[in-house]
N, C-alpha and C. Protein backbone atom coordinates (compact mmCIF):
# COMPACT_ATOMS: atom_id res chain seq x y z
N UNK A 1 -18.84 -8.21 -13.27
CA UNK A 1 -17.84 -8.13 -12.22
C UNK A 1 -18.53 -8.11 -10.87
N UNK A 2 -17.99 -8.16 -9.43
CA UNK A 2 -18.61 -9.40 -8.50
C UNK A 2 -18.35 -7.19 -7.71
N UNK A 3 -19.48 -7.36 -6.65
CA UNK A 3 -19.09 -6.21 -5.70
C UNK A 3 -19.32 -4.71 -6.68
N UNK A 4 -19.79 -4.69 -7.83
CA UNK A 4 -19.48 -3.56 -8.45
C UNK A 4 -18.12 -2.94 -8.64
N UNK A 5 -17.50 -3.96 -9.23
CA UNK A 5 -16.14 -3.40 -9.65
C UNK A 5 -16.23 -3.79 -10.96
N UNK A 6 -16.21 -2.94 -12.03
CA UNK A 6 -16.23 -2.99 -13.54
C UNK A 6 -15.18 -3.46 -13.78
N UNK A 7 -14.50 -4.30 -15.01
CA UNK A 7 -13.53 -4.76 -16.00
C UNK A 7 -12.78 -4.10 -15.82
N UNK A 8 -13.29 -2.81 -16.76
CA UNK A 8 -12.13 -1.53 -16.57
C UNK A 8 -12.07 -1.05 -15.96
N UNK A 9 -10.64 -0.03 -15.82
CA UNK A 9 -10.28 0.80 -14.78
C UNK A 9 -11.35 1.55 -14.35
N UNK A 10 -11.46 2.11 -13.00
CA UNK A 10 -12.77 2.83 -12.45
C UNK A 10 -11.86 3.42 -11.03
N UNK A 11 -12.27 5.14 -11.50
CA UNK A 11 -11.47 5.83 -10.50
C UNK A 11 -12.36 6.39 -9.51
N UNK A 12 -11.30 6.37 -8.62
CA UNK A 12 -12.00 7.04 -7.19
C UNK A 12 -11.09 8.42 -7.23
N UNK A 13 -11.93 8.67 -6.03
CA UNK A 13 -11.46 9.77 -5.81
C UNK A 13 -9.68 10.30 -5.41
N UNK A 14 -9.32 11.41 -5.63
CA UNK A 14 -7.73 11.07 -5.29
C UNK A 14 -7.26 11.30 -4.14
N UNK A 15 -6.52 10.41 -3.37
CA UNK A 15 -5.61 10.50 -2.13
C UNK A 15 -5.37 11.49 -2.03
N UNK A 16 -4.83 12.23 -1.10
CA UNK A 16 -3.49 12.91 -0.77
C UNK A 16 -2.29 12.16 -1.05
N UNK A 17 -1.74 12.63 -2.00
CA UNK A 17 -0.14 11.92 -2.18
C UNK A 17 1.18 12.35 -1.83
N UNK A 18 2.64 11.64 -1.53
CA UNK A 18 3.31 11.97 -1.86
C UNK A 18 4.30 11.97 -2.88
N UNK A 19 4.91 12.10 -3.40
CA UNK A 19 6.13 12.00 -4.48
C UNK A 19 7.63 11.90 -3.71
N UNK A 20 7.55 10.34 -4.06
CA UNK A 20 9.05 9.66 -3.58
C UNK A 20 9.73 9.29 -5.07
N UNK A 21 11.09 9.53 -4.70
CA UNK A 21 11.49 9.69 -6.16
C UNK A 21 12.40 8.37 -6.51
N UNK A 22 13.12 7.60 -4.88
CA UNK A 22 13.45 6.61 -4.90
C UNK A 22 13.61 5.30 -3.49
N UNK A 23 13.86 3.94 -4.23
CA UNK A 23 13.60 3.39 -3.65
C UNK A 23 14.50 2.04 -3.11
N UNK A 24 15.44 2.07 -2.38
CA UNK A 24 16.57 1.25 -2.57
C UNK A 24 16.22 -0.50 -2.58
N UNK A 25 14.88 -0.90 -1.88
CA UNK A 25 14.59 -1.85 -2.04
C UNK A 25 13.65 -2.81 -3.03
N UNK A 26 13.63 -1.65 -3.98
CA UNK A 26 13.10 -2.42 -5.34
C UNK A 26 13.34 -3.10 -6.17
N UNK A 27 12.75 -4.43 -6.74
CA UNK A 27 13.66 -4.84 -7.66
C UNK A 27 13.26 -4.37 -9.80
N UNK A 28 14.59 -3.83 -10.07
CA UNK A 28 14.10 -3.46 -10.98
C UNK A 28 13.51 -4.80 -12.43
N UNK A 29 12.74 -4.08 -13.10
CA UNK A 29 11.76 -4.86 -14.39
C UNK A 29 12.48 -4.91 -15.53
N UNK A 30 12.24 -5.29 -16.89
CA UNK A 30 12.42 -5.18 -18.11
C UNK A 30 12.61 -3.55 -18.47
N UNK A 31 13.23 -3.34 -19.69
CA UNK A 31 13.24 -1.90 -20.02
C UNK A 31 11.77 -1.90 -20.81
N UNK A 32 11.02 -2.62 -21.36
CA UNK A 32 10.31 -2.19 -21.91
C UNK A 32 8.80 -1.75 -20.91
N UNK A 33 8.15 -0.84 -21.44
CA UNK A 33 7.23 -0.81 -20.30
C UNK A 33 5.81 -1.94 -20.53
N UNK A 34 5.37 -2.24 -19.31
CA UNK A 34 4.47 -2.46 -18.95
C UNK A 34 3.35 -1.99 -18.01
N UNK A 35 2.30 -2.07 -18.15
CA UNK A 35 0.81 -1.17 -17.64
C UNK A 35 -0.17 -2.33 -17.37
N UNK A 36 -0.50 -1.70 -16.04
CA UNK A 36 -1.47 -2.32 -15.80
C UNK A 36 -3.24 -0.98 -15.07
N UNK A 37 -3.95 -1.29 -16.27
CA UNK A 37 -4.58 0.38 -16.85
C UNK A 37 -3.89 0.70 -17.24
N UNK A 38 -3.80 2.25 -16.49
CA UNK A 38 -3.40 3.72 -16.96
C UNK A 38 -2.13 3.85 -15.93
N UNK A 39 -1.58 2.75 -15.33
CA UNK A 39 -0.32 2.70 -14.46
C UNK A 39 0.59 2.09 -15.13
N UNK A 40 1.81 2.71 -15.73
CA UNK A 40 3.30 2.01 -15.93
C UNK A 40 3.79 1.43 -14.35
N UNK A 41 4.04 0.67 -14.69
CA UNK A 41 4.79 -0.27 -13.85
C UNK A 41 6.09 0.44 -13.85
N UNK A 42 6.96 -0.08 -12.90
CA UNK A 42 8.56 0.81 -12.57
C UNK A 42 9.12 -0.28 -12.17
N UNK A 43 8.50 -1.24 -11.21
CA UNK A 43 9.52 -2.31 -10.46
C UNK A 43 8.45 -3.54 -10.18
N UNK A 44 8.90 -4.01 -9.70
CA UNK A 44 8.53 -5.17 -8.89
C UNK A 44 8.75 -5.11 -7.08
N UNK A 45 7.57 -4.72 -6.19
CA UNK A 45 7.80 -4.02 -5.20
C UNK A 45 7.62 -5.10 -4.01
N UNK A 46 6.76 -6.34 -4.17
CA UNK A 46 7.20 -7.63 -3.66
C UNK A 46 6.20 -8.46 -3.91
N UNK A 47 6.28 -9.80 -3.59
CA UNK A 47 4.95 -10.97 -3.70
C UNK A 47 4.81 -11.51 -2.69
N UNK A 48 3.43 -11.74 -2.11
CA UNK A 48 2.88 -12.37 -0.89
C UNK A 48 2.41 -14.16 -1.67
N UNK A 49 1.75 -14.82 -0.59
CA UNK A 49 0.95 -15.69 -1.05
C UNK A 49 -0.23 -15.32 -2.02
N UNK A 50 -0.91 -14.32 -2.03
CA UNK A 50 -1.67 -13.57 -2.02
C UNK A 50 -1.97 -12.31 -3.03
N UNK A 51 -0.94 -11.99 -3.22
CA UNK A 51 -0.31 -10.71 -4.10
C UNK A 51 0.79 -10.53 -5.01
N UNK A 52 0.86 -9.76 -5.97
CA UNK A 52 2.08 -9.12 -5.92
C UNK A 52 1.55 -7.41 -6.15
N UNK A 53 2.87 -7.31 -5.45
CA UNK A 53 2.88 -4.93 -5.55
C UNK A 53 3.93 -4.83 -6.64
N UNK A 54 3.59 -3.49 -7.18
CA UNK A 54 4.14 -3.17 -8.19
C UNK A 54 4.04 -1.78 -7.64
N UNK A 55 5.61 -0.96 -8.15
CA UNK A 55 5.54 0.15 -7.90
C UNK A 55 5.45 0.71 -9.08
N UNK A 56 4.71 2.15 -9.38
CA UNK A 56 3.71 2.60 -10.63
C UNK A 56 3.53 3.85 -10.73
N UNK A 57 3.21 4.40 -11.63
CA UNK A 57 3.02 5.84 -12.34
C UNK A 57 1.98 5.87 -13.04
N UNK A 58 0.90 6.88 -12.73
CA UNK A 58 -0.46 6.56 -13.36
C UNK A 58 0.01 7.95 -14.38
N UNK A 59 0.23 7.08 -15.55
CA UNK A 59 0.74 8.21 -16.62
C UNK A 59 -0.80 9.41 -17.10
N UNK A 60 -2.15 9.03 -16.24
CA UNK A 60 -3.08 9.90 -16.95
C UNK A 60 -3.53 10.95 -16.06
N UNK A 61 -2.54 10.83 -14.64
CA UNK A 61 -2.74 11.31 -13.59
C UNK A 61 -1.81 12.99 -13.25
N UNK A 62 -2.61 14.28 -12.93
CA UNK A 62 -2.08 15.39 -13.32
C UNK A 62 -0.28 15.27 -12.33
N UNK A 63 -0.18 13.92 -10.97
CA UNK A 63 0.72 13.94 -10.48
C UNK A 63 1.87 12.78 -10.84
N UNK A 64 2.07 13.23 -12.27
CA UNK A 64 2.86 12.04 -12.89
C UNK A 64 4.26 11.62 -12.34
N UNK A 65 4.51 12.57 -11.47
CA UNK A 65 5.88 11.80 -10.69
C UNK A 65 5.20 11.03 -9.42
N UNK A 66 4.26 11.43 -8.97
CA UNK A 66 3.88 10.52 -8.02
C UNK A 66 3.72 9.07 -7.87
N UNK A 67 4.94 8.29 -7.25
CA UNK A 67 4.57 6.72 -6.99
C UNK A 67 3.44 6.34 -6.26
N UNK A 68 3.01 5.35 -7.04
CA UNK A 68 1.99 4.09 -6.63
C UNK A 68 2.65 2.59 -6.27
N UNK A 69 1.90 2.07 -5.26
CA UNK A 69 1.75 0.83 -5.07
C UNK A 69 0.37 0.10 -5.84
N UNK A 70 0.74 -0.88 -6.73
CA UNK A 70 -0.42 -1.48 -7.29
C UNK A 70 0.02 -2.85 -6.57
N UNK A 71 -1.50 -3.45 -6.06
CA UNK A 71 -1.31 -4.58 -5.63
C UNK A 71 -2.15 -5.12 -6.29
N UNK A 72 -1.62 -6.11 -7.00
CA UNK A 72 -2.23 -7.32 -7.91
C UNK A 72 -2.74 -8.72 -7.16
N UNK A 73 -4.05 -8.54 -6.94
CA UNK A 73 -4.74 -10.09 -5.97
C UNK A 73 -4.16 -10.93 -6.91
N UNK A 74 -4.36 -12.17 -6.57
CA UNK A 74 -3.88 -13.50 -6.94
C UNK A 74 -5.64 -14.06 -6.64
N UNK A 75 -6.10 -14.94 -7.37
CA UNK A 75 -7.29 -15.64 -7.20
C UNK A 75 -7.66 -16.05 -5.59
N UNK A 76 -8.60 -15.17 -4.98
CA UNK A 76 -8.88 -15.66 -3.84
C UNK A 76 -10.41 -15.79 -3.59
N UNK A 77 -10.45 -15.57 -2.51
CA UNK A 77 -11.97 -16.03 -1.81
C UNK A 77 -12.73 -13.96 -1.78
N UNK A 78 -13.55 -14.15 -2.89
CA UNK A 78 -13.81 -12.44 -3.20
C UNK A 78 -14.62 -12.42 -1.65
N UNK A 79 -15.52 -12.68 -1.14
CA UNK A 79 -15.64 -12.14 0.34
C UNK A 79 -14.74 -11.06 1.24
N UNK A 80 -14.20 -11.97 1.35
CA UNK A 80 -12.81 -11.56 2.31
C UNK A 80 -12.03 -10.13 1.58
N UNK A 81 -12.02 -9.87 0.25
CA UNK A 81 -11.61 -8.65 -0.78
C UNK A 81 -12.55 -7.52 -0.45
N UNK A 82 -13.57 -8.46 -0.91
CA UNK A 82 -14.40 -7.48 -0.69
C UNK A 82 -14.51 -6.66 0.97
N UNK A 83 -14.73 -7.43 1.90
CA UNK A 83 -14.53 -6.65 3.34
C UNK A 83 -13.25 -5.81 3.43
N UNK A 84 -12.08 -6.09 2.91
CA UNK A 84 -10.85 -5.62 3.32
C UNK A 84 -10.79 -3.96 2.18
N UNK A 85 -11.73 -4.38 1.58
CA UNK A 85 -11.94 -2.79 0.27
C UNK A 85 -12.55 -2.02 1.56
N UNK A 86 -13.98 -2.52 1.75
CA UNK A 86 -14.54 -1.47 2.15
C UNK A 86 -14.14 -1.29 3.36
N UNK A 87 -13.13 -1.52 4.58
CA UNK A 87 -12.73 -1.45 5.65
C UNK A 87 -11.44 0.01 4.83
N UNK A 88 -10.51 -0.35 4.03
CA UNK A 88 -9.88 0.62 3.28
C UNK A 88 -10.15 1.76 2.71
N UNK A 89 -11.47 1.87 2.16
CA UNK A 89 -12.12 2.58 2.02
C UNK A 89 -12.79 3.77 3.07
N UNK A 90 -12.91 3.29 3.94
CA UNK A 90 -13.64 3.89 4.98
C UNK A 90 -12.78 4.39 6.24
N UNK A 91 -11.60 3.45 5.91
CA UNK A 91 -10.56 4.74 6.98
C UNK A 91 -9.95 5.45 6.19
N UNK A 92 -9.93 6.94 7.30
CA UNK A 92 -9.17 8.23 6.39
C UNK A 92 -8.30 8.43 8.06
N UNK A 93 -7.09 8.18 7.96
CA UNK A 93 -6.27 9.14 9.17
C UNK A 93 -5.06 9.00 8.85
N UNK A 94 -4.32 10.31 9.29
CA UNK A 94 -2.86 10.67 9.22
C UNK A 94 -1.90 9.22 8.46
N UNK A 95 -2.19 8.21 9.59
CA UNK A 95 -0.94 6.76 10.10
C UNK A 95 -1.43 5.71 9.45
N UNK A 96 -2.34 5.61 8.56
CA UNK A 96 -2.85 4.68 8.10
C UNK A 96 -2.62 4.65 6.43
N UNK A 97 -2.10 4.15 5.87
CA UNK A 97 -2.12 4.00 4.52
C UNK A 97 -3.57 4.58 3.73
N UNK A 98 -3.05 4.82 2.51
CA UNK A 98 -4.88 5.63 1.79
C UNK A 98 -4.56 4.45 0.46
N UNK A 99 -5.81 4.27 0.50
CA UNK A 99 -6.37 3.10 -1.05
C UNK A 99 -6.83 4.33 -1.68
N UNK A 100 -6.07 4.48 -3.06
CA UNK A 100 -6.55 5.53 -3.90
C UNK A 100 -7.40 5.12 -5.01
N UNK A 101 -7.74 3.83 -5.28
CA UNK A 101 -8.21 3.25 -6.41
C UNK A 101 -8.34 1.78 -6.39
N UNK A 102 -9.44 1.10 -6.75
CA UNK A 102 -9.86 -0.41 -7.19
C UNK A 102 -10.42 -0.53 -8.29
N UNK A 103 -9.92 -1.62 -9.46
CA UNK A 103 -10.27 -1.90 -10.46
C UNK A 103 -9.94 -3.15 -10.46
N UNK A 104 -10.93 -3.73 -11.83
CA UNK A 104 -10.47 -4.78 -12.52
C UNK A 104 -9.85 -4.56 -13.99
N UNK A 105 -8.51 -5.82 -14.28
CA UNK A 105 -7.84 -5.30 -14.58
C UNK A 105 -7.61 -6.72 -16.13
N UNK A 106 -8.02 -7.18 -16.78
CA UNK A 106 -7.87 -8.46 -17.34
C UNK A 106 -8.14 -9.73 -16.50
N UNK A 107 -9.55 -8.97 -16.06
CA UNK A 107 -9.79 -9.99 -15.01
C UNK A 107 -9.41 -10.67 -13.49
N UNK A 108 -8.43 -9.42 -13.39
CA UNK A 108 -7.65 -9.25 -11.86
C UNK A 108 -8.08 -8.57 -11.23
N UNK A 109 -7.99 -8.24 -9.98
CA UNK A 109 -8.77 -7.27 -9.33
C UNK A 109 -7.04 -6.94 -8.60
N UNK A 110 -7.16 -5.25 -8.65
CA UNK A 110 -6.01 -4.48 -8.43
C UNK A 110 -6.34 -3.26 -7.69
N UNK A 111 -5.76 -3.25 -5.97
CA UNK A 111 -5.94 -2.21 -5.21
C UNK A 111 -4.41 -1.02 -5.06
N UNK A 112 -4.69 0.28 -5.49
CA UNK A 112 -3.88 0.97 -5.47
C UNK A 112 -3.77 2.14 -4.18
N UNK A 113 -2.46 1.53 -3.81
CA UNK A 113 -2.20 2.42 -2.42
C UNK A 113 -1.15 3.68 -2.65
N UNK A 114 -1.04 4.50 -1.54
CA UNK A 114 0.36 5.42 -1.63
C UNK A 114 1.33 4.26 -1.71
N UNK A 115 2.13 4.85 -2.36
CA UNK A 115 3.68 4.08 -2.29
C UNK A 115 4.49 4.24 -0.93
N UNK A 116 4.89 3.29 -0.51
CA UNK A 116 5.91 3.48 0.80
C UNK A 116 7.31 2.98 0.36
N UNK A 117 8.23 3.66 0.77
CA UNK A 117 9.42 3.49 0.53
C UNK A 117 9.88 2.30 0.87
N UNK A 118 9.46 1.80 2.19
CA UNK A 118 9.91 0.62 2.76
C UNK A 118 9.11 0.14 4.16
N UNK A 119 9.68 -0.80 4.79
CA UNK A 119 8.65 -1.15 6.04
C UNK A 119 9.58 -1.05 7.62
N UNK A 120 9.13 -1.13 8.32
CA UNK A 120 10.13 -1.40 9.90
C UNK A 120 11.03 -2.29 9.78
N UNK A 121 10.68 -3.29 8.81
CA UNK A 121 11.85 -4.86 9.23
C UNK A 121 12.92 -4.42 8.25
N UNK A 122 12.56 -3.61 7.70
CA UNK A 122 13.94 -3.65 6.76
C UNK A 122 14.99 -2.71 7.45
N UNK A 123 13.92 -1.04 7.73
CA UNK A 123 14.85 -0.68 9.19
C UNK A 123 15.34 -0.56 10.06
N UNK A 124 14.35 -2.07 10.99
CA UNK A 124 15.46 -2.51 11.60
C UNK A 124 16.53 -3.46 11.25
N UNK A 125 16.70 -3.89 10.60
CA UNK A 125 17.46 -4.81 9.71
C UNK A 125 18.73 -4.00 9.07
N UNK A 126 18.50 -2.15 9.00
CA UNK A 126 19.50 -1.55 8.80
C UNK A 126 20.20 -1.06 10.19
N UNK A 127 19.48 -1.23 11.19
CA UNK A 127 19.94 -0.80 12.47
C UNK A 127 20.50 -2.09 13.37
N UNK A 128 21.38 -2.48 13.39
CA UNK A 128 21.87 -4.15 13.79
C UNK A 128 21.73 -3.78 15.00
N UNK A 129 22.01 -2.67 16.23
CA UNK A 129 22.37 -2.80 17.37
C UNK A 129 21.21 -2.17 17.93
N UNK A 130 20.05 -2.15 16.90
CA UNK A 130 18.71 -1.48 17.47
C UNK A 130 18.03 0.00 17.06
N UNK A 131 17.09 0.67 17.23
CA UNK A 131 16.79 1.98 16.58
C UNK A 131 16.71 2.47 17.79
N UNK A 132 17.19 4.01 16.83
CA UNK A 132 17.21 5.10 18.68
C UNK A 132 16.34 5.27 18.96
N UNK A 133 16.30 5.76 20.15
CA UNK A 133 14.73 5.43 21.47
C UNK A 133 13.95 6.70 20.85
N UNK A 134 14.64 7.72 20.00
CA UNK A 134 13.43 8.59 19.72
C UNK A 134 12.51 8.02 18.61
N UNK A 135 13.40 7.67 17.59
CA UNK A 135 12.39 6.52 16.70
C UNK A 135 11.68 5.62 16.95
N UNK A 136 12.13 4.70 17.65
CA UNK A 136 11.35 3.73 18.57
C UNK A 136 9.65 4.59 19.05
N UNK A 137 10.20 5.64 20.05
CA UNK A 137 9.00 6.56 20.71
C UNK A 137 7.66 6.98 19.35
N UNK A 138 8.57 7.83 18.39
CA UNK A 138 8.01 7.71 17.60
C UNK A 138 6.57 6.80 16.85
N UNK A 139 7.29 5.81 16.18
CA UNK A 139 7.06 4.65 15.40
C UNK A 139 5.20 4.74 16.48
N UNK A 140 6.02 4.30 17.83
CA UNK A 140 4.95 3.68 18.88
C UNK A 140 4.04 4.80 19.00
N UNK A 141 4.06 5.97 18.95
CA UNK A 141 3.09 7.00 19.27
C UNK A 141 1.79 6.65 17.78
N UNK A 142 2.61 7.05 16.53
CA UNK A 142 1.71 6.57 15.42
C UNK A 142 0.91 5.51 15.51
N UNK A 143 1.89 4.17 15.74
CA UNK A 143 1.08 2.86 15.65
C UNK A 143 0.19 3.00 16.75
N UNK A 144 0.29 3.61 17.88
CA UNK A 144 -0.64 3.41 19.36
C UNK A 144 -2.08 4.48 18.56
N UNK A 145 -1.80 5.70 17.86
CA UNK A 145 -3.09 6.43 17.13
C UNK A 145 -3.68 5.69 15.90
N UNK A 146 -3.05 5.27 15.44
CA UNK A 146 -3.61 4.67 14.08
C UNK A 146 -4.28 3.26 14.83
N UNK A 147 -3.68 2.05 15.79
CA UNK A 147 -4.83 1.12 16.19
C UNK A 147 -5.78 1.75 16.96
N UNK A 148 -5.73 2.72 17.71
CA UNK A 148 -6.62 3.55 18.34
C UNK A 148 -7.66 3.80 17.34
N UNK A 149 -8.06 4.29 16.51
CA UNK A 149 -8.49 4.79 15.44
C UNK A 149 -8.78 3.43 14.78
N UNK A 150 -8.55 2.67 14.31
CA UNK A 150 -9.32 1.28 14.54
C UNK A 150 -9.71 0.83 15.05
N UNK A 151 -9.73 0.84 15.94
CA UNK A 151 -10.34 0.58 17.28
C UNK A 151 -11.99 1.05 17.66
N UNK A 152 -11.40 2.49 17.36
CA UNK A 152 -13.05 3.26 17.58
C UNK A 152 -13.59 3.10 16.44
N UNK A 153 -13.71 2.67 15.21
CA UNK A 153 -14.02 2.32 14.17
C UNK A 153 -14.65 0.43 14.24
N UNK A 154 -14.30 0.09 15.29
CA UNK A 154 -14.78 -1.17 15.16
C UNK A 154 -14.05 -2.00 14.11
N UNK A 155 -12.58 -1.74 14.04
CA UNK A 155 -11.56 -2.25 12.92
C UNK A 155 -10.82 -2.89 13.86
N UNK A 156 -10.47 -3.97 14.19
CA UNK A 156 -9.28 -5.19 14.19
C UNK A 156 -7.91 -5.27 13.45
N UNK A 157 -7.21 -4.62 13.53
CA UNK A 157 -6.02 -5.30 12.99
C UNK A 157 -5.48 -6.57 13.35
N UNK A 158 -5.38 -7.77 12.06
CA UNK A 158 -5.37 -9.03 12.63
C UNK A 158 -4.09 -9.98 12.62
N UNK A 159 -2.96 -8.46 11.95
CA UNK A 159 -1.59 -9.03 11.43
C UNK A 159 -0.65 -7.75 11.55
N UNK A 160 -0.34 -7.37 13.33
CA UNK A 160 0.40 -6.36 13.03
C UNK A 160 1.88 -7.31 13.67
N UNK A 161 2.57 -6.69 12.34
CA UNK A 161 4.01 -6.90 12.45
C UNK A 161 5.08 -6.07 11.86
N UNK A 162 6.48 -6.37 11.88
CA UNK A 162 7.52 -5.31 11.38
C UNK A 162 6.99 -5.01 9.54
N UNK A 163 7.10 -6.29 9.00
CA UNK A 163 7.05 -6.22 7.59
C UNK A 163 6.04 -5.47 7.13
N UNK A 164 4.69 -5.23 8.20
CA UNK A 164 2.89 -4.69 7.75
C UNK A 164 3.05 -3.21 8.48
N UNK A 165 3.89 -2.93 8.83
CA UNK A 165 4.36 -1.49 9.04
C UNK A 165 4.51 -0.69 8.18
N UNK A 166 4.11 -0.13 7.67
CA UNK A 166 4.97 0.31 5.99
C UNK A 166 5.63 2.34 6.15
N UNK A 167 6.10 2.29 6.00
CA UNK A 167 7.09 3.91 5.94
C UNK A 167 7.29 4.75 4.70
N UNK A 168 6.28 6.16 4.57
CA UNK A 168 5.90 6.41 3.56
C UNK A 168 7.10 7.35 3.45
N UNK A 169 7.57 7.95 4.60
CA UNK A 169 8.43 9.47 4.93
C UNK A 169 9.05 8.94 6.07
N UNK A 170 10.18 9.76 6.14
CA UNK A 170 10.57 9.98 8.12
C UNK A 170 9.69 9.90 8.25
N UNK A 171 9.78 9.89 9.66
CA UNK A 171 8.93 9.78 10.78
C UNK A 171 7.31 9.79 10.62
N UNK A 172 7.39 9.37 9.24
CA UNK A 172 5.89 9.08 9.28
C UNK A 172 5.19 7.61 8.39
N UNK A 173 4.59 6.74 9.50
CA UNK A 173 4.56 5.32 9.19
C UNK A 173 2.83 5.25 8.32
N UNK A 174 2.78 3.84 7.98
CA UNK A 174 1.04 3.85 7.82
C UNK A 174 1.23 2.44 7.97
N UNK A 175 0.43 1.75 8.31
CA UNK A 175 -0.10 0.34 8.48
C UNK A 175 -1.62 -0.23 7.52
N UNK A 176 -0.77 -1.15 6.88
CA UNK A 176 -2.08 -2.26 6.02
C UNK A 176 -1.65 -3.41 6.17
N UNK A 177 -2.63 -4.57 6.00
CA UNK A 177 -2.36 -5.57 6.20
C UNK A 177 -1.91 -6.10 4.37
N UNK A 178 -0.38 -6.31 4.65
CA UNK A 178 -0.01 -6.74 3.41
C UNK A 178 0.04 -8.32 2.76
N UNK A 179 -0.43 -8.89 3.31
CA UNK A 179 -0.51 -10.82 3.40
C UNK A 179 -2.06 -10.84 2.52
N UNK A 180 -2.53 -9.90 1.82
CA UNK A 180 -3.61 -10.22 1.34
C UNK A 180 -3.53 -11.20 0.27
């Protein structure tokens, strides 16, 4: 395996998580289960060019209600994976999404994030006449610390938009670049 990422599953260390219990924009799967490792699958959480996310339950994990995002690469250019791991890897702050785990997976390579409930475009998309100015204030204080914090890190964000916003809680956002 390319980068030191073994076949099998290979754990890191654990996030800080939360436990979201639901998710209105998921689409639901088969009843029967499916795993990818030691993660049941729950839904189908979306597909990029690039990807698909799966929302997940690492049944060997002591926080078994805790949702996961598994993002399943699609055959790409491993370079570019590889930089975007260890850039993930190496930020830890409040507003920023946490990568809790990379493996290979039947020959896939699969990065596991906190689960987010949803992203900005969908809330604004629930707000037709706009979001109130304290949310708005909000949103902008996080996103202005979290690129800050990339920033002094010598990190680029190279795709910020509504959809790469992602919303783990109220009032509390994280940003990854999801077009991988």
């Amino acid at each position: 395996a390319r980068a030191g990422l073994p076949d099998a599953p290979r754990r890191l260390a654990p996030a800080a998580s939360r436990v979201h219990t639901s998710c209105p924009f998921r689409k639901s799967m088969s009843k029967s289960p499916v795993t990818l490792g030691s993660y049941r699958i729950l839904s189908v959480a979306g597909e990029g060019q690039f990807a698909k996310v799966y929302v997940a339950k690492d049944d060997s994990s002591k926080a078994g209600d805790t949702l996961w995002a598994v993002k399943q690469l699609k055959q790409i250019e491993d370079l570019y994976v590889e930089r975007e791991i260890e850039i993930l890897r190496r930020v830890k702050h409040q507003n920023i999404i946490t990568l809790r785990e990379v493996f290979r997976f039947k020959g896939r390579l699969h990065l596991v994030f906190e689960y987010a409930q949803s992203d900005l475009l969908k809330l604004l998309d629930h707000y037709k006449s706009g979001l109130p100015s304290g949310v708005v204030k909000t949103f902008t204080r996080q996103l202005l610390r979290a690129l800050a914090f990339c920033h002094n890190q010598a990190i680029l964000h190279r795709d910020i938009k509504p959809e790469n916003l992602l919303l783990c809680a109220p009032n509390n956002e994280k940003i990854i670049p999801t077009d991988t």
